[in-house]
C-alpha atoms as a PDB file:
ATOM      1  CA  UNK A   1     -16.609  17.014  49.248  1.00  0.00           C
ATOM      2  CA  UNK A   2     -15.765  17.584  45.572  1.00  0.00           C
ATOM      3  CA  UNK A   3     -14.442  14.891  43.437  1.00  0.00           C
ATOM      4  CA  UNK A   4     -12.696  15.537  40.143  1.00  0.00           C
ATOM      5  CA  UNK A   5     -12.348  13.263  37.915  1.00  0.00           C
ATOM      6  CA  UNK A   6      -8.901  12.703  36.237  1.00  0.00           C
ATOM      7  CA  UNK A   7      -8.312  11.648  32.312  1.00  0.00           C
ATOM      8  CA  UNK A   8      -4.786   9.611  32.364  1.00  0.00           C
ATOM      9  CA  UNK A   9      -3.175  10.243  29.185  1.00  0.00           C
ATOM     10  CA  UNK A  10      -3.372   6.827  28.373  1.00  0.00           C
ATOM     11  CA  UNK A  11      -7.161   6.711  27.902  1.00  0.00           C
ATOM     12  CA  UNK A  12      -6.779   9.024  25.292  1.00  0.00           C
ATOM     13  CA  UNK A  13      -3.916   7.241  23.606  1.00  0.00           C
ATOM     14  CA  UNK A  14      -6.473   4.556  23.303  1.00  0.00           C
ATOM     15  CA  UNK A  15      -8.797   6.981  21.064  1.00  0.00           C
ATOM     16  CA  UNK A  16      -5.724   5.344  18.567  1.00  0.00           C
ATOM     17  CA  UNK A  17      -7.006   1.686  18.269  1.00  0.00           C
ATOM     18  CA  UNK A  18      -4.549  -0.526  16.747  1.00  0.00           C
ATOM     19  CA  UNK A  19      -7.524  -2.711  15.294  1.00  0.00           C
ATOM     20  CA  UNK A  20     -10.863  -1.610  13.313  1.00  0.00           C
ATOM     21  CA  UNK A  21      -9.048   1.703  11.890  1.00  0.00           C
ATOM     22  CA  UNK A  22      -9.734   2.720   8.286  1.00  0.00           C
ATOM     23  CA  UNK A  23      -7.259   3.422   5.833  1.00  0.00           C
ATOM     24  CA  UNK A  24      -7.927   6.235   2.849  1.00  0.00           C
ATOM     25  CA  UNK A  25      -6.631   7.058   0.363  1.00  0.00           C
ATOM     26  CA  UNK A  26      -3.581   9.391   0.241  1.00  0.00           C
ATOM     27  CA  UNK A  27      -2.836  11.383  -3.227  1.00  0.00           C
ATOM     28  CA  UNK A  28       0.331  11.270  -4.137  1.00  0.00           C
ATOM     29  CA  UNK A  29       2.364  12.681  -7.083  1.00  0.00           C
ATOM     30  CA  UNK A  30       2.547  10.749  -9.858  1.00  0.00           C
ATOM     31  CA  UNK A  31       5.820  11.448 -11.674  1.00  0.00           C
ATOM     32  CA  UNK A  32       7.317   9.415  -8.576  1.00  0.00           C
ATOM     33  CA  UNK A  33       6.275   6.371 -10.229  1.00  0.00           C
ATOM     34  CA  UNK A  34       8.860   4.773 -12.389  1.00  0.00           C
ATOM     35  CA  UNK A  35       7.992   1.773 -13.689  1.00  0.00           C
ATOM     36  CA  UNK A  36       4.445   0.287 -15.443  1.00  0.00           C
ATOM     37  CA  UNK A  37       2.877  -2.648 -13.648  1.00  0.00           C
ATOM     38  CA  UNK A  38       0.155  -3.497 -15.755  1.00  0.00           C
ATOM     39  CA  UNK A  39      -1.069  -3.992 -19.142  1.00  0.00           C
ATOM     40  CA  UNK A  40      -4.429  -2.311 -19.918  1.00  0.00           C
ATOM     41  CA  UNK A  41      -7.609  -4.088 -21.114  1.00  0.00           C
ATOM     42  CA  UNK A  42      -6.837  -2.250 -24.873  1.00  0.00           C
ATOM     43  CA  UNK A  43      -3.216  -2.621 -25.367  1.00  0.00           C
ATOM     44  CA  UNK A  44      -2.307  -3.673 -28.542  1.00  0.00           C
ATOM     45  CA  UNK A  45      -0.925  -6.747 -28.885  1.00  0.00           C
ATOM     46  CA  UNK A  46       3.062  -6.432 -30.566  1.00  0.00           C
ATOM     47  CA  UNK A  47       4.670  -9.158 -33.240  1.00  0.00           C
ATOM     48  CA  UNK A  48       5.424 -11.975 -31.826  1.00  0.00           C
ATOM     49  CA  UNK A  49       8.255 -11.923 -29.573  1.00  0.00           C
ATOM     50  CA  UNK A  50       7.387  -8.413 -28.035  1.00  0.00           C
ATOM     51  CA  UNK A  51       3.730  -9.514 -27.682  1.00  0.00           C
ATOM     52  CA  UNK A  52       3.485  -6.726 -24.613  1.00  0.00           C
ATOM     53  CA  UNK A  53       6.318  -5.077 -24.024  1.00  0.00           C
ATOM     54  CA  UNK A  54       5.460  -1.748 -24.671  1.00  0.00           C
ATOM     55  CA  UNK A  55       2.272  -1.863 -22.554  1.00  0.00           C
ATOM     56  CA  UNK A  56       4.692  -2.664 -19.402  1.00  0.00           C
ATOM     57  CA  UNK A  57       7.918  -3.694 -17.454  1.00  0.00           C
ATOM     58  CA  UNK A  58       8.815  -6.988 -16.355  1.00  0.00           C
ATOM     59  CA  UNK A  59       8.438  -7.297 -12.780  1.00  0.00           C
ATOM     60  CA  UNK A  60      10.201 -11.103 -12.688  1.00  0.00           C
ATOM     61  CA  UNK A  61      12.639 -13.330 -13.895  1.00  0.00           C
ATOM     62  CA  UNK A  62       9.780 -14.812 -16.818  1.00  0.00           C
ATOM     63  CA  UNK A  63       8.766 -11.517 -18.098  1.00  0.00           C
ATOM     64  CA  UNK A  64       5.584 -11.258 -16.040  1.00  0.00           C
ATOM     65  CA  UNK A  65       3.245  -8.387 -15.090  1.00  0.00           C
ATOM     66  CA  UNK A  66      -0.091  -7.602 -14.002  1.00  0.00           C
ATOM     67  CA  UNK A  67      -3.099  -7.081 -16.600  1.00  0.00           C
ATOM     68  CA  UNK A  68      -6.578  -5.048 -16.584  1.00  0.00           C
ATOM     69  CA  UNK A  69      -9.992  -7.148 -16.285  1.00  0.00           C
ATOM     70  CA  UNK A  70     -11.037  -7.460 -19.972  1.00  0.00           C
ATOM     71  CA  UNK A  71      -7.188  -7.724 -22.021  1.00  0.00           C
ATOM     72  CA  UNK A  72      -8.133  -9.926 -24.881  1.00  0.00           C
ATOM     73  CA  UNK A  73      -7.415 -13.359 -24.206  1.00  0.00           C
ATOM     74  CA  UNK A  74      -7.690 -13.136 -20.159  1.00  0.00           C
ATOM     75  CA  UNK A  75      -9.967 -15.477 -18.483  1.00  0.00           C
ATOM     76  CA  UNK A  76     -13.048 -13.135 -17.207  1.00  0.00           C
ATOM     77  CA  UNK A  77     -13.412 -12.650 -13.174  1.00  0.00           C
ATOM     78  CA  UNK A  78      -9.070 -12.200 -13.585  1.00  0.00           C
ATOM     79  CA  UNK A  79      -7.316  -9.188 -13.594  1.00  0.00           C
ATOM     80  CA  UNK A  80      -6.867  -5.874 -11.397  1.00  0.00           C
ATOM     81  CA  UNK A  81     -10.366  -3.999 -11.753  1.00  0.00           C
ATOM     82  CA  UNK A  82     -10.482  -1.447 -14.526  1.00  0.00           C
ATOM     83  CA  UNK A  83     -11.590   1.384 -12.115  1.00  0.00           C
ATOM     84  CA  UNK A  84      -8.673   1.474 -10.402  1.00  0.00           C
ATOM     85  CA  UNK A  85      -9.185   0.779  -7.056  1.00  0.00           C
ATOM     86  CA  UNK A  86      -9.391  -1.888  -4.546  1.00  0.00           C
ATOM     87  CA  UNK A  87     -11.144  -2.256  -1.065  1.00  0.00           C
ATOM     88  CA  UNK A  88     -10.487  -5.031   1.438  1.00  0.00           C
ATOM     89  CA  UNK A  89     -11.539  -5.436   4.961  1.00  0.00           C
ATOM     90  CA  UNK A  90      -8.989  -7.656   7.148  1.00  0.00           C
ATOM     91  CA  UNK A  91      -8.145  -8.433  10.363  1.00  0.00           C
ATOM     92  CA  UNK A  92     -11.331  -5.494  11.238  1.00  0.00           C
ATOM     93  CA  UNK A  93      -9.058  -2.823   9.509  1.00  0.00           C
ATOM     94  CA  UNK A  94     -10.540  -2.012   6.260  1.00  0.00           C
ATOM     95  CA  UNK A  95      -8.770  -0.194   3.391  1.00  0.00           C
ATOM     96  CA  UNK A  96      -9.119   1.447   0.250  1.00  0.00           C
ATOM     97  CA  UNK A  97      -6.526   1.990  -2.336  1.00  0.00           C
ATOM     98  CA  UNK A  98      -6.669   3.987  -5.472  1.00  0.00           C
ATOM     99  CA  UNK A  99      -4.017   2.818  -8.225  1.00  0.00           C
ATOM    100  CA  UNK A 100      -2.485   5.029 -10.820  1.00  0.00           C
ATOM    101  CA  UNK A 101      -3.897   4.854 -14.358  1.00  0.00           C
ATOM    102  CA  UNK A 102      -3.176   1.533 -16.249  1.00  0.00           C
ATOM    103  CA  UNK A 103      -2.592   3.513 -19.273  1.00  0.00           C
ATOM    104  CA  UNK A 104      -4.411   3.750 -22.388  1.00  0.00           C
ATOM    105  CA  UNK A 105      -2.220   1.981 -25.564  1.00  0.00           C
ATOM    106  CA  UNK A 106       0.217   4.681 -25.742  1.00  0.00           C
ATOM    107  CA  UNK A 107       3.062   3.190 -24.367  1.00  0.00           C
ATOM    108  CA  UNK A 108       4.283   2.620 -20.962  1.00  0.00           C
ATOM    109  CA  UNK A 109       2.504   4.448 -17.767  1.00  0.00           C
ATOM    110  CA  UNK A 110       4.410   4.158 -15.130  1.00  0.00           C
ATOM    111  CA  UNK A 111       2.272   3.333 -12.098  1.00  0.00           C
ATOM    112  CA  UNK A 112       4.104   2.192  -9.631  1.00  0.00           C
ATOM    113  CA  UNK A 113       7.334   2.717  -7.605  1.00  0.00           C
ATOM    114  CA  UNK A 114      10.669  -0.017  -7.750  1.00  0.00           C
ATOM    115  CA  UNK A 115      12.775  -0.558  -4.928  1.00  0.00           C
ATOM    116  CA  UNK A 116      15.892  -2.750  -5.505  1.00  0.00           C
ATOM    117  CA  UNK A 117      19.028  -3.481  -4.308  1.00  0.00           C
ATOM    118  CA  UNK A 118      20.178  -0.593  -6.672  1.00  0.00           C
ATOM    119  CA  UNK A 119      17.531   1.268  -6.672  1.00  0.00           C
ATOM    120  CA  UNK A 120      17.855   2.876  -3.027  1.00  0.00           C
ATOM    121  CA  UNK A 121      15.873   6.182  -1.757  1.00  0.00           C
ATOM    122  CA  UNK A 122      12.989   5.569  -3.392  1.00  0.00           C
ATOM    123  CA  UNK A 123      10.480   8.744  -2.993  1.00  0.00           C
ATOM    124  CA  UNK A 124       6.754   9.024  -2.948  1.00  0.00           C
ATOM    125  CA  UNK A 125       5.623  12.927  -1.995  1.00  0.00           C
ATOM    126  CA  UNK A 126       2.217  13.487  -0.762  1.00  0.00           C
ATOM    127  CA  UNK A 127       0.223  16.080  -3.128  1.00  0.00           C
ATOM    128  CA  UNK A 128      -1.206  17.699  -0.218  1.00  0.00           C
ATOM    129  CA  UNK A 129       1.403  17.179   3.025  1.00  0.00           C
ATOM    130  CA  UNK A 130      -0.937  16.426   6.148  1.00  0.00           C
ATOM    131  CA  UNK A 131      -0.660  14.494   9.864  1.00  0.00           C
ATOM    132  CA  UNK A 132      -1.140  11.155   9.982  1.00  0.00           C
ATOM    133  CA  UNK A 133      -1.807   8.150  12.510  1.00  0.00           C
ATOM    134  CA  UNK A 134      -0.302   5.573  10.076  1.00  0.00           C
ATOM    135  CA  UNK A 135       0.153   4.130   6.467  1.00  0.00           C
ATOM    136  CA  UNK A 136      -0.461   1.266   4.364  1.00  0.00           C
ATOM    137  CA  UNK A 137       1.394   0.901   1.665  1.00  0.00           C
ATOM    138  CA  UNK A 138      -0.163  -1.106  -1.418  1.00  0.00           C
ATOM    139  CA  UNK A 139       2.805  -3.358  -2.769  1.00  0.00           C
ATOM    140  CA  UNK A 140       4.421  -6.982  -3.045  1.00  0.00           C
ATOM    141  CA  UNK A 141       7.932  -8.493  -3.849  1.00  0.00           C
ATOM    142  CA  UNK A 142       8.680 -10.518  -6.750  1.00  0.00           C
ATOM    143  CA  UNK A 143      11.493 -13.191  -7.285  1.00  0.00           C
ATOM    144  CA  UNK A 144      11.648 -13.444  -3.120  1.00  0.00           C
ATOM    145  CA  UNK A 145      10.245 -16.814  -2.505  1.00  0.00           C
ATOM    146  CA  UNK A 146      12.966 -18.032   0.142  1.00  0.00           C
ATOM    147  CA  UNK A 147      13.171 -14.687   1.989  1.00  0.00           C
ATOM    148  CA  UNK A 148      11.107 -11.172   0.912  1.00  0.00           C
ATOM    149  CA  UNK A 149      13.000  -8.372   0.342  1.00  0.00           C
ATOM    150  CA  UNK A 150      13.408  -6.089   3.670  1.00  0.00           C
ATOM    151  CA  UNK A 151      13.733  -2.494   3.650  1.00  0.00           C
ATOM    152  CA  UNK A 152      12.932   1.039   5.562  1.00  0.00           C
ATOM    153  CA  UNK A 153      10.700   3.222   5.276  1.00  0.00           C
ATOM    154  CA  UNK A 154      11.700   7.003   5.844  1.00  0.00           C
ATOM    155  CA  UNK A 155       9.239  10.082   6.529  1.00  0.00           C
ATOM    156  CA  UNK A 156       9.907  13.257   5.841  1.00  0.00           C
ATOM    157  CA  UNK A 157       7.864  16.060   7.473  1.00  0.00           C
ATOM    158  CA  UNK A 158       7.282  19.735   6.225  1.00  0.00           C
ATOM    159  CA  UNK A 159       9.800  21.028   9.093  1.00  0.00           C
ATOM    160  CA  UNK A 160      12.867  19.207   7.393  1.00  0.00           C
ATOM    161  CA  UNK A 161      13.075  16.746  10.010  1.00  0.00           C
ATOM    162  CA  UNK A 162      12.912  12.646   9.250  1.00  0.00           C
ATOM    163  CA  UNK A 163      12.411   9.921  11.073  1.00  0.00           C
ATOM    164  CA  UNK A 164      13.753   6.078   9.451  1.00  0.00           C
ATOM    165  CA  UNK A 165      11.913   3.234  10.590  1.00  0.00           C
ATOM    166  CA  UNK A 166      14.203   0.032  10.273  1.00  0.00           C
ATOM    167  CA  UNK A 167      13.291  -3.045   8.488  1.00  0.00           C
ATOM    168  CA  UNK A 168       9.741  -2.600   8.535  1.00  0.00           C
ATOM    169  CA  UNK A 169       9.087  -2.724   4.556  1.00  0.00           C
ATOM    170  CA  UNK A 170       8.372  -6.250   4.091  1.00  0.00           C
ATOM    171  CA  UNK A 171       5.893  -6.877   1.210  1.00  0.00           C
ATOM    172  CA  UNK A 172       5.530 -10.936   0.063  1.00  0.00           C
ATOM    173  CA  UNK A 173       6.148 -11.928  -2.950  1.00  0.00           C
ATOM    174  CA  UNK A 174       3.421 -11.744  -5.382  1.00  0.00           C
ATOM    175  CA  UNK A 175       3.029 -15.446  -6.154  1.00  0.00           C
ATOM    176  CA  UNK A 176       4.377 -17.630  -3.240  1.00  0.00           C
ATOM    177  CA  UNK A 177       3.494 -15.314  -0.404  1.00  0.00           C
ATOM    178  CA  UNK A 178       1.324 -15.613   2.903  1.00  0.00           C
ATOM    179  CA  UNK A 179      -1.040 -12.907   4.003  1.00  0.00           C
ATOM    180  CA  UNK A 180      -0.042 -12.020   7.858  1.00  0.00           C
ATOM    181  CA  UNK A 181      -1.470  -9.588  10.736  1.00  0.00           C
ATOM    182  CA  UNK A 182       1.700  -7.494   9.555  1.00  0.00           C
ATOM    183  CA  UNK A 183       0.921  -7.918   6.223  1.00  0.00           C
ATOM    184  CA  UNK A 184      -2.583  -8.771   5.061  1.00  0.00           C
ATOM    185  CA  UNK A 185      -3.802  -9.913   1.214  1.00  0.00           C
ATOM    186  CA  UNK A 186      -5.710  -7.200  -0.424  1.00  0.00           C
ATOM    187  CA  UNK A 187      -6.273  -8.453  -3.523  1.00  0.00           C
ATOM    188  CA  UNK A 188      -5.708 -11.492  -5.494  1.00  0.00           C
ATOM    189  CA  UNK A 189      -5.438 -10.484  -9.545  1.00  0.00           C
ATOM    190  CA  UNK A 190      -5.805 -14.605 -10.500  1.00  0.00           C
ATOM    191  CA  UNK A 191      -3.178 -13.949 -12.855  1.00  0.00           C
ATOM    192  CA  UNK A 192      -0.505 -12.727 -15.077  1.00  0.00           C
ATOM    193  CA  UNK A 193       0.779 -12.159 -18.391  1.00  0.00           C
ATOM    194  CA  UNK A 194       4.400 -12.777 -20.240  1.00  0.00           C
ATOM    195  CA  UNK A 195       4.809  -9.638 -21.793  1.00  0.00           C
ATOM    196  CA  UNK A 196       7.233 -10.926 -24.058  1.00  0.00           C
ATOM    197  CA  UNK A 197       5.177 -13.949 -25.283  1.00  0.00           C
ATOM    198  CA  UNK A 198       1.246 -12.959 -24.823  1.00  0.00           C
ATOM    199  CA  UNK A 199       0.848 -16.367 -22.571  1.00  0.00           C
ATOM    200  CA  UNK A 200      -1.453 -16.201 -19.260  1.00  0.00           C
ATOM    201  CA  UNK A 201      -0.645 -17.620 -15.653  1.00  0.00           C
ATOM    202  CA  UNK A 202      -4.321 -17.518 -14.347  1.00  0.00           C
ATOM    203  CA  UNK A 203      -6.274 -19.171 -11.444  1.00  0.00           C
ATOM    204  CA  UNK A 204      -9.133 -19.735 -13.662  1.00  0.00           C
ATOM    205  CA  UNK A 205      -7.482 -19.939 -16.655  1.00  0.00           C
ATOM    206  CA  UNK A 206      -4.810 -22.155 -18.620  1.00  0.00           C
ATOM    207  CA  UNK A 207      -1.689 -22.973 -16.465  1.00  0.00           C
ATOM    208  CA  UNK A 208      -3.878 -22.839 -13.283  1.00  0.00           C
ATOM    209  CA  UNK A 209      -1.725 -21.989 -10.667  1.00  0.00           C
ATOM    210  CA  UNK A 210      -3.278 -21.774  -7.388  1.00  0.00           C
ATOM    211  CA  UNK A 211      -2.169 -18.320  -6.402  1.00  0.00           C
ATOM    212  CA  UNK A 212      -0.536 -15.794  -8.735  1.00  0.00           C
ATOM    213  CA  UNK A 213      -0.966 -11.029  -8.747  1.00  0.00           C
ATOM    214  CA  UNK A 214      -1.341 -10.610  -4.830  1.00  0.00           C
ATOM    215  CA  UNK A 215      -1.357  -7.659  -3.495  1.00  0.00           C
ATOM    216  CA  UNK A 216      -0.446  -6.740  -0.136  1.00  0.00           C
ATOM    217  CA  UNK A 217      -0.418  -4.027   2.506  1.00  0.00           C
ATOM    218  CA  UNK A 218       2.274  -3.217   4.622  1.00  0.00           C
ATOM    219  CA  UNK A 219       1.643  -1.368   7.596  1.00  0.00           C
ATOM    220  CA  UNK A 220       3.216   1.450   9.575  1.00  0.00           C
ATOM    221  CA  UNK A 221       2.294   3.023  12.761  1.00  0.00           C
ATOM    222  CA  UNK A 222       4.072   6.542  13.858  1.00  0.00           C
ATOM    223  CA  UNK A 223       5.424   7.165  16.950  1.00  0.00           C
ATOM    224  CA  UNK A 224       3.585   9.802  19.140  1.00  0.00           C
ATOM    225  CA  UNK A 225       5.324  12.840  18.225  1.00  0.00           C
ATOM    226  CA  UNK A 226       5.645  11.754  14.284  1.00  0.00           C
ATOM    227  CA  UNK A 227       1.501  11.854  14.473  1.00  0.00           C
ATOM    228  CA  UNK A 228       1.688  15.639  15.047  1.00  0.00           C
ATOM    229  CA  UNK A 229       3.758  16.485  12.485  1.00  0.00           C
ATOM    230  CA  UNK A 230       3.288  16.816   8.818  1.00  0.00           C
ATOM    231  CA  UNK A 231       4.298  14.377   6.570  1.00  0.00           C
ATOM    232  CA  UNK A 232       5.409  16.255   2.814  1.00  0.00           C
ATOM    233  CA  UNK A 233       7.080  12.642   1.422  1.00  0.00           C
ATOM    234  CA  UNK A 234       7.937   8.812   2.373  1.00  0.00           C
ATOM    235  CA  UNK A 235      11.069   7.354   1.168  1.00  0.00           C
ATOM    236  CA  UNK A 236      12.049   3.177   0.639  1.00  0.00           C
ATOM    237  CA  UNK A 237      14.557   1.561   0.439  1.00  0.00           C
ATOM    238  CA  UNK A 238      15.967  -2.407   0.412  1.00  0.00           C
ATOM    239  CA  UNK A 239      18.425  -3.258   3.607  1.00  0.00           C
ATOM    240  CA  UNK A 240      18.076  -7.052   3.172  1.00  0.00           C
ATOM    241  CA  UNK A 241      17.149  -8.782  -0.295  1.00  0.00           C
ATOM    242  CA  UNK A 242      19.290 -10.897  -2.842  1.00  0.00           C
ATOM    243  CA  UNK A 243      20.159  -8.908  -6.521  1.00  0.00           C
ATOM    244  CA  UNK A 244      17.625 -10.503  -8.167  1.00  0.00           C
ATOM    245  CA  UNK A 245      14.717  -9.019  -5.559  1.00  0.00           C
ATOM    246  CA  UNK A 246      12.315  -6.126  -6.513  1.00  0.00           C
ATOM    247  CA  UNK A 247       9.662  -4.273  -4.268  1.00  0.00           C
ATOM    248  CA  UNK A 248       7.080  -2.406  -5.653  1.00  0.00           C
ATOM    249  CA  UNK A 249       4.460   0.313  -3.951  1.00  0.00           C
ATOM    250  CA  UNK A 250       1.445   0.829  -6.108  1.00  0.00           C
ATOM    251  CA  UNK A 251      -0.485   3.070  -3.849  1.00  0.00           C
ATOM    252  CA  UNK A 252      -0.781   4.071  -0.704  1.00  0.00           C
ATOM    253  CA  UNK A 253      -3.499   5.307   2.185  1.00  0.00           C
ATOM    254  CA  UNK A 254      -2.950   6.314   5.834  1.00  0.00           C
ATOM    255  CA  UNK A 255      -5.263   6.983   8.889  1.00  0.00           C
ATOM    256  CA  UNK A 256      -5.520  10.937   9.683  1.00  0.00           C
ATOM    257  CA  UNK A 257      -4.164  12.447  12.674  1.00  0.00           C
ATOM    258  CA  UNK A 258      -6.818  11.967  15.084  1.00  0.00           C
ATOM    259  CA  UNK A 259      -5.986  15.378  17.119  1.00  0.00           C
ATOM    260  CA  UNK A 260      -9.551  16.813  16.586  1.00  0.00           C
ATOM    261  CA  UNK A 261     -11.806  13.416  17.491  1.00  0.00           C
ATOM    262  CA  UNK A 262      -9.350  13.271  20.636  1.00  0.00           C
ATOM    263  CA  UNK A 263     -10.529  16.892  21.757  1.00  0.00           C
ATOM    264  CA  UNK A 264     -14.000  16.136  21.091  1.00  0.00           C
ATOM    265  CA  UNK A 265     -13.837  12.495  23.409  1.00  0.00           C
ATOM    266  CA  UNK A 266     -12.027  14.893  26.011  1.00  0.00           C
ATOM    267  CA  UNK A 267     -14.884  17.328  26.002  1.00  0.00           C
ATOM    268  CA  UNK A 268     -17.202  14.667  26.480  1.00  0.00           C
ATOM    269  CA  UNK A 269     -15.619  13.012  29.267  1.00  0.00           C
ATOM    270  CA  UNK A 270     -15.093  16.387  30.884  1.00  0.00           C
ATOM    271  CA  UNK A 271     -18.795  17.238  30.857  1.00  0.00           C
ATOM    272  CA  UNK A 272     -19.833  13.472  32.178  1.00  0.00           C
ATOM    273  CA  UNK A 273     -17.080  14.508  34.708  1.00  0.00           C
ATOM    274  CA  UNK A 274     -18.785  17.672  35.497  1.00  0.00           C
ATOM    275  CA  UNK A 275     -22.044  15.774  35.685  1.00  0.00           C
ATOM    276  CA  UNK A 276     -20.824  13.029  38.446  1.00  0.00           C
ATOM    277  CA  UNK A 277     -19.486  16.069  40.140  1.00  0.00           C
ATOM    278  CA  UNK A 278     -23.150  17.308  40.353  1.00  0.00           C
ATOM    279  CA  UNK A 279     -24.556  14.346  41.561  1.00  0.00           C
ATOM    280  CA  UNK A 280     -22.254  13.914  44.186  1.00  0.00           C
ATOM    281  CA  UNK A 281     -22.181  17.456  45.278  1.00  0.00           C
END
């Protein structure tokens, strides 16, 4: 008697493992960046009173931002790493980010995206529109220390369509907030500087906070059919956050479509099918 053997669909949905997947880097264009993040290692240091402001915004209520490994004054093992880009592996996910350029003392270089209250519709377009699994998108929140700022995340595919998913952008804040499964720590900078005064807020350093520059990644998972489409851009924006609130997306990375690796586990289980069929023949 002949035997067949049968693939349920869900087998191959779990060819999609919600653990141990690894997140790349995803290109995307960089005039949708509108505001700078971080001071680089070689700014040049203002007259008193503007100490850093033209090297980049203030991302809080204090005047704070990021800095580059190496900015005069900074205690060393600080900073975000002056090749721009950071690795992590958490939760057995890993991921790999790649930041936009610091600058290079000429001014501000924006490098990152805001997402406010007022700043709604936020758009990041992909430089080369492909299918993906999922995203993580390289962030945090700053002046949300009773509640962070909530928003959605939109994707727009090449065939016009969108999908919104609801109150799933939900980045900690930078200096009071708590890695989660939902939202793991990628990187802790050890510190910040007052662009407005020159003055470091540095694990290691003076004022020795014991957290301070996180980094987070927020995760999204497509729905079925979403995976099969093409993604061309990702929007943001804040449902849920008090005026003051501000998110910010510094890069992002996503897990490719895994169409092709499912057809090739198909095709294997189809020939250990044919084999059992042999043997039983």
């Amino acid at each position: 008697m002949k035997k067949f053997l049968l693939i349920p669909s869900a087998l191959l949905a779990a060819f999609v493992p919600a653990y141990g997947v690894n997140y790349i880097p995803v290109a995307v264009n960089a005039g949708g960046f509108d505001f700078d993040t971080v001071v680089e290692s070689n700014a040049t240091a203002g007259a008193n009173g503007s100490v850093y402001v033209s090297a980049a915004n203030s991302l809080d209520g204090v005047n704070s931002a990021f800095y580059e490994a190496g900015l005069t004054g900074s205690t060393g093992g600080t900073g975000l790493p002056s090749n721009e880009q950071l690795t992590a592996t958490v939760g057995g996910n890993s991921f790999t980010f790649n930041l936009a350029s610091y600058g290079n003392n000429t001014g501000l270089s924006n490098n990152a995206l805001q997402i406010g209250p007022t700043d709604v519709n936020q758009t990041l377009t992909l430089t080369t529109p492909a299918s993906y699994t999922g995203f993580a998108f390289l962030g945090f929140s700053t002046e949300a220390q009773n509640f962070d700022a909530v928003g959605d995340v939109t994707v727009n595919f090449s065939d016009l369509t969108s999908t919104t998913y609801d109150n799933v952008l939900d980045l900690p804040d930078w200096y009071t907030g708590v890695s989660t499964v939902e939202d793991p720590l990628i990187f802790n900078s050890q510190g910040r500087v007052q662009t407005a005064t020159g003055m470091y807020n540095q694990s290691l350093g003076q004022l020795s906070p014991t957290t301070g520059g996180q980094l987070y990644a927020n995760m999204l998972t497509l729905s079925a059919g979403d995976q099969l489409k093409t993604v061309q851009s990702i929007t943001f924006s804040i449902t849920g956050a008090a005026a003051e609130d501000r998110t910010y997306i510094l890069a992002v990375s996503a897990v490719p479509e895994p169409g092709s690796v499912a057809l090739i586990v198909f095709g294997g289980l189809v020939l250990a099918g044919r084999r059992t069929r042999r043997l039983q023949a």
